[in-house]
Protein backbone atom coordinates (compact mmCIF):
# COMPACT_ATOMS: atom_id res chain seq x y z
CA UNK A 1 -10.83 14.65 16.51
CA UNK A 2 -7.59 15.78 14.48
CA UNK A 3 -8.70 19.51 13.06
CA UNK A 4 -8.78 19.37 9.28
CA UNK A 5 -5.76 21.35 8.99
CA UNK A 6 -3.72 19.04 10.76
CA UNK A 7 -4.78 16.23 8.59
CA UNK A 8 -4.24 18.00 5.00
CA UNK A 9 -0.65 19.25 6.58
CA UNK A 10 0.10 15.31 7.07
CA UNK A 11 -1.22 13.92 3.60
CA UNK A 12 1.22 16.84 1.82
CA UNK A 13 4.16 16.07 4.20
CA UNK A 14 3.16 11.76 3.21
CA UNK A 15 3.32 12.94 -0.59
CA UNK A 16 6.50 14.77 0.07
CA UNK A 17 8.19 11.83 1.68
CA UNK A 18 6.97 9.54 -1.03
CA UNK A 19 7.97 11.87 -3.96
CA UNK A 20 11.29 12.16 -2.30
CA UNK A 21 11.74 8.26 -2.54
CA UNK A 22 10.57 8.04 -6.32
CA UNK A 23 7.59 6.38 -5.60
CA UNK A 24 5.32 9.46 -6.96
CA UNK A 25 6.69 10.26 -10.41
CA UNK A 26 4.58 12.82 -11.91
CA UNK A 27 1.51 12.80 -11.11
CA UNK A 28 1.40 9.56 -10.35
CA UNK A 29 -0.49 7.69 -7.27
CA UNK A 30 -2.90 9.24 -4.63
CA UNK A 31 -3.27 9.45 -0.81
CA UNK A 32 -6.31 9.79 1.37
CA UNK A 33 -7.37 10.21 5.09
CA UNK A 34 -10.30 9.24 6.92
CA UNK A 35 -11.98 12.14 8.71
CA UNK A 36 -15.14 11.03 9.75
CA UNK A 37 -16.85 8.40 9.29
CA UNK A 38 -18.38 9.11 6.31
CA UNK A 39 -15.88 11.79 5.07
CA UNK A 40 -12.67 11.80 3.78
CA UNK A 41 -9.54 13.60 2.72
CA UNK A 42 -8.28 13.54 -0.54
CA UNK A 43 -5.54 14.22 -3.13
CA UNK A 44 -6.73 15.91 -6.57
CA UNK A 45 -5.96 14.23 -9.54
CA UNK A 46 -3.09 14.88 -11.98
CA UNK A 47 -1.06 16.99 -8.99
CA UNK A 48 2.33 16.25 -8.34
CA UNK A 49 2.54 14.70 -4.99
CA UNK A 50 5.70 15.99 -3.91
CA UNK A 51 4.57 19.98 -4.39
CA UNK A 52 0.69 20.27 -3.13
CA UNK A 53 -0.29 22.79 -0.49
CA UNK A 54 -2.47 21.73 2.09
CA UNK A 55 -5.01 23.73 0.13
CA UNK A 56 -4.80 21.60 -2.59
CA UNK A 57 -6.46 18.44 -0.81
CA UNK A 58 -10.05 17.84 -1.28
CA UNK A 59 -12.56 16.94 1.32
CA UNK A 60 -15.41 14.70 -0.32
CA UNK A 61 -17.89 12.35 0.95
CA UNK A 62 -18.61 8.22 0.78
CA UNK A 63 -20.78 9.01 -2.24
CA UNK A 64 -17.51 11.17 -3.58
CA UNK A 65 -19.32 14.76 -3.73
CA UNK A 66 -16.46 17.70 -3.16
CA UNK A 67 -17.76 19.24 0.12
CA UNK A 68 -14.35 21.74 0.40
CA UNK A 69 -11.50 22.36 -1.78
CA UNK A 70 -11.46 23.17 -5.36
CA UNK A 71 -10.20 20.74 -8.49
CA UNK A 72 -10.98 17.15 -8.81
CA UNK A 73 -10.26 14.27 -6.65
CA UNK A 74 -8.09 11.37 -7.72
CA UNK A 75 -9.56 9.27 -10.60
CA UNK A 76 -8.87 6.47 -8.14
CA UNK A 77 -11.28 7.56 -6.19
CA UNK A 78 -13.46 4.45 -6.16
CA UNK A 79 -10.42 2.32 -4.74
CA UNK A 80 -10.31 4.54 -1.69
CA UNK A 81 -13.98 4.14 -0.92
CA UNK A 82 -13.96 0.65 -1.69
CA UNK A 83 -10.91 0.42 0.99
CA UNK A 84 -12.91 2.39 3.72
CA UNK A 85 -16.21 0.68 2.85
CA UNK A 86 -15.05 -2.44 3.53
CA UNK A 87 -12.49 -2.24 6.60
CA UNK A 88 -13.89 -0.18 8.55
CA UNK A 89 -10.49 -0.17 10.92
CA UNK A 90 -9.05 1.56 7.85
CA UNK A 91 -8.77 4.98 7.72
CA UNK A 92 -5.90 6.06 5.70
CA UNK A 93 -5.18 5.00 1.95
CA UNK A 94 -1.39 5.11 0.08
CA UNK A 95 -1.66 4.55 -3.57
CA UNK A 96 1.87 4.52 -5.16
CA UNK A 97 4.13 3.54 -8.02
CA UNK A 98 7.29 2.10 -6.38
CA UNK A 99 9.55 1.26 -8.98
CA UNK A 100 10.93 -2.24 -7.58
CA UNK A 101 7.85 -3.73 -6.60
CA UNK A 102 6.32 -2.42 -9.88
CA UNK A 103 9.25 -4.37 -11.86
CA UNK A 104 8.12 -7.27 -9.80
CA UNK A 105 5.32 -7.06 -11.25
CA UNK A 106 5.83 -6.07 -14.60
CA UNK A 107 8.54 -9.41 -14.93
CA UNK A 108 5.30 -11.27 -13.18
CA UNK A 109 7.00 -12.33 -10.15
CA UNK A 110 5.85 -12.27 -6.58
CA UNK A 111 7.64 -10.40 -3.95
CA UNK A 112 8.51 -13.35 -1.32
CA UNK A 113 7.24 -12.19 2.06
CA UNK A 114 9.45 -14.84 4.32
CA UNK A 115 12.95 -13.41 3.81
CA UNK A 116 13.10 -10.85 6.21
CA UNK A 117 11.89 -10.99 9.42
CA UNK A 118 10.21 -7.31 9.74
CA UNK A 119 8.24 -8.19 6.67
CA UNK A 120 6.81 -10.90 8.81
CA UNK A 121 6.06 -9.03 12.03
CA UNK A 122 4.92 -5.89 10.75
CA UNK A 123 3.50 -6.23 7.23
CA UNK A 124 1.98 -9.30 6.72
CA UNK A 125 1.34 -10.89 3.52
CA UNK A 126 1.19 -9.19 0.55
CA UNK A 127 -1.57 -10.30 -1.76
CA UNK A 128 -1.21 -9.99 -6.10
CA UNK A 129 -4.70 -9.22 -6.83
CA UNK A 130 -3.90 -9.27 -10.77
CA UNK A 131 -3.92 -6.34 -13.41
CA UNK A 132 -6.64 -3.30 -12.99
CA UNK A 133 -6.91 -0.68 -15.78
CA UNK A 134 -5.92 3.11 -14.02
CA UNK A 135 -8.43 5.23 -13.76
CA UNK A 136 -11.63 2.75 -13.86
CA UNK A 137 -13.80 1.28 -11.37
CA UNK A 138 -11.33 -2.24 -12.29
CA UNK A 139 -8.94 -1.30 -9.38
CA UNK A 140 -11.72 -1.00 -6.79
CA UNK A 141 -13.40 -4.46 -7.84
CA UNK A 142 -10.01 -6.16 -8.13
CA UNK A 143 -9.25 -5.33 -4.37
CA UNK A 144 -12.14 -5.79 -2.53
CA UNK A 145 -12.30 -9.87 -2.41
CA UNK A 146 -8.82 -9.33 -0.66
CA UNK A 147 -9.71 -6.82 1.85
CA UNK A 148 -9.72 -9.28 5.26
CA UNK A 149 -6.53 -11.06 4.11
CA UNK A 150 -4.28 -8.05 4.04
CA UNK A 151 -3.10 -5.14 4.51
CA UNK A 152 -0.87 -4.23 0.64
CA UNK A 153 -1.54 -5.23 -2.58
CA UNK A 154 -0.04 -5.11 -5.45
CA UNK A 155 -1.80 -3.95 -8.88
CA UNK A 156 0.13 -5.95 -11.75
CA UNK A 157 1.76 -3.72 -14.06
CA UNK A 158 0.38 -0.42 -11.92
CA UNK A 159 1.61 -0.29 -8.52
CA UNK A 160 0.85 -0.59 -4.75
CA UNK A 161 -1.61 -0.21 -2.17
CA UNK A 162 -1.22 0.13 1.16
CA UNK A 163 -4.22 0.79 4.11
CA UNK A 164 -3.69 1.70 7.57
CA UNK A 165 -5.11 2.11 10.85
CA UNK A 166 -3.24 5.54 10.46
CA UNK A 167 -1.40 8.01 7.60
CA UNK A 168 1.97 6.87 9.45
CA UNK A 169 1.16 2.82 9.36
CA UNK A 170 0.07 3.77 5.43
CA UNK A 171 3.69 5.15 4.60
CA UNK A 172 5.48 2.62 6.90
CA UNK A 173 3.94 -0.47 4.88
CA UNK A 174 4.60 1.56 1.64
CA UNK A 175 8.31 1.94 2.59
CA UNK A 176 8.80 -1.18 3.70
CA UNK A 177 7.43 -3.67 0.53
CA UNK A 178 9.24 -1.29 -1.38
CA UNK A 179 12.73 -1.99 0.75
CA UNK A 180 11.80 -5.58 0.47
CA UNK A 181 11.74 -5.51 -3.04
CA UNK A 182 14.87 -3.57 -3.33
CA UNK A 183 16.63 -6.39 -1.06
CA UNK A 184 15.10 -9.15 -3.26
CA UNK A 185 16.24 -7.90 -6.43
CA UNK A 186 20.45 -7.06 -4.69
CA UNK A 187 20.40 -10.33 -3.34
CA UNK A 188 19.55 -12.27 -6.66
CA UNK A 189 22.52 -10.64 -8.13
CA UNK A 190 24.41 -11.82 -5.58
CA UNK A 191 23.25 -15.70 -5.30
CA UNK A 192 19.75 -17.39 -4.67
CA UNK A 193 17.70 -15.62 -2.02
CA UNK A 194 17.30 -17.75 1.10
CA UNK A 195 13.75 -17.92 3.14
CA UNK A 196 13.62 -17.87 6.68
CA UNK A 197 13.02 -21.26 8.21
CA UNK A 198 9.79 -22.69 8.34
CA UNK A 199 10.00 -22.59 12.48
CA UNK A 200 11.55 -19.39 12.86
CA UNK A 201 8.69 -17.64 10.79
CA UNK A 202 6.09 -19.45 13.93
CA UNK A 203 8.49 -17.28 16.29
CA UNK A 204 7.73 -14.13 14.34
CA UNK A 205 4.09 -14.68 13.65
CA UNK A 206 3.56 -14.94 17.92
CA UNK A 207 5.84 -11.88 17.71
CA UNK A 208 3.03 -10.48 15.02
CA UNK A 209 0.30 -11.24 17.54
CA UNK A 210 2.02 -9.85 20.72
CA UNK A 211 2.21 -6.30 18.31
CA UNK A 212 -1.82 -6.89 17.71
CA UNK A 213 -1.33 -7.37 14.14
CA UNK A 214 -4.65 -10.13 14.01
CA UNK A 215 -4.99 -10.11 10.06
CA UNK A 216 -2.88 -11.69 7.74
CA UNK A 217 -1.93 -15.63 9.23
CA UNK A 218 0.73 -18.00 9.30
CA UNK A 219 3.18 -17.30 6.36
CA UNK A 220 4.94 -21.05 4.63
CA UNK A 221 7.58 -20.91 2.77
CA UNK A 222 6.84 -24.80 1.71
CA UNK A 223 6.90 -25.18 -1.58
CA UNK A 224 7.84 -21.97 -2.53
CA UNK A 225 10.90 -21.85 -5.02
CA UNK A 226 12.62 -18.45 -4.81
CA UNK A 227 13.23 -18.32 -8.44
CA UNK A 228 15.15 -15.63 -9.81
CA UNK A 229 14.33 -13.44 -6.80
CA UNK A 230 10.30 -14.13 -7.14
CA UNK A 231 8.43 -16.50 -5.54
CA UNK A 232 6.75 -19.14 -7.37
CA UNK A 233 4.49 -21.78 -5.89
């Protein structure tokens, strides 16, 4: 088992690297790690993520009682148990506010997964689950029906959340809508985004398997229209 320490040193460093990438404004969004199996590490709420102390992280339980650490966790809270409830594979939890695949959202279009091939391989799809109200039990219930298809959702008009088999594969998936967004939106200023081709994406999902990734299937671009950088079915 990882000691304790070790684990709160990682979520601040996560935080850190997030902040850094303006993906934590304020106080925004909120990290967690699973511990045990029935205990979890924790991010208090209203902290900026890019300045806690490893002090600052909570330790709490599935029924969300404080068992070390002083403060309050996350008012997200629910969404991470949800999460950790229902995959239990899952043991870290990245809730941020990335501003390109927020603006996605906000201008209600979907981030098109089958442009770049790493999107493919090593995220997976990338389900809208509609809008949640911050804060509220809404985020947790909006989620769950979406837990075995994927692995990152978006919130509309919030932000995103990614779930990993570790911390690391939490930021990676983070990083990498959010660089997928970015792409979308310089390449629609540039001309009309272009999806891979329907048999090239059968390549990369056997490439997907090989890398163990068994959730999240066959991606088609049929009958998606790549309209002003979203994708619309």
């Amino acid at each position: 088992m990882v000691p304790l320490f070790k684990i709160r040193e990682a979520i601040v460093k996560a935080g850190y690297r997030l902040f850094l990438q303006g993906m934590l404004p304020g106080g925004d969004g909120n990290i967690s790690v699973r511990v045990e199996e029935s205990v979890f590490a924790i991010t208090p709420s209203l902290v900026s993520k890019g300045f806690l102390a490893p002090a600052d992280i909570l330790l709490i339980s599935a029924s969300g009682k404080v068992l070390d650490g002083t403060g309050k966790p996350t008012t997200e809270l629910p969404l991470h148990l949800t999460v950790y409830e229902g995959r239990p594979d899952i043991n870290a939890v990245v809730h941020t506010h990335p501003p390109y695949v927020t603006a996605f959202s906000v201008a209600g279009k979907k981030l098109p997964p089958c442009v770049l091939p790493e999107i493919v391989v090593r995220v997976g799809s990338i389900v809208d689950v509609g809008y949640a109200t911050p804060s509220t039990d809404e985020s947790a219930f909006a989620i769950k029906p979406y837990l075995e298809e994927s692995d990152v959702f978006i919130l509309k008009n919030h932000g995103l959340v990614a779930i990993g088999t570790s911390l690391e594969e939490a930021v990676n998936l983070t990083e990498s809508v959010e660089h997928l967004a970015r792409v979308i939106f310089i390449a629609n200023s540039l001309g009309e985004p272009e999806p891979i081709p329907q048999s090239k994406l059968e390549i990369l999902m056997d490439m997907r398997k090989k890398f163990g990734k068994k959730r999240i299937s066959i991606y088609s671009c049929e009958g998606c229209v790549l309209d002003k950088g979203g994708c619309e079915r």
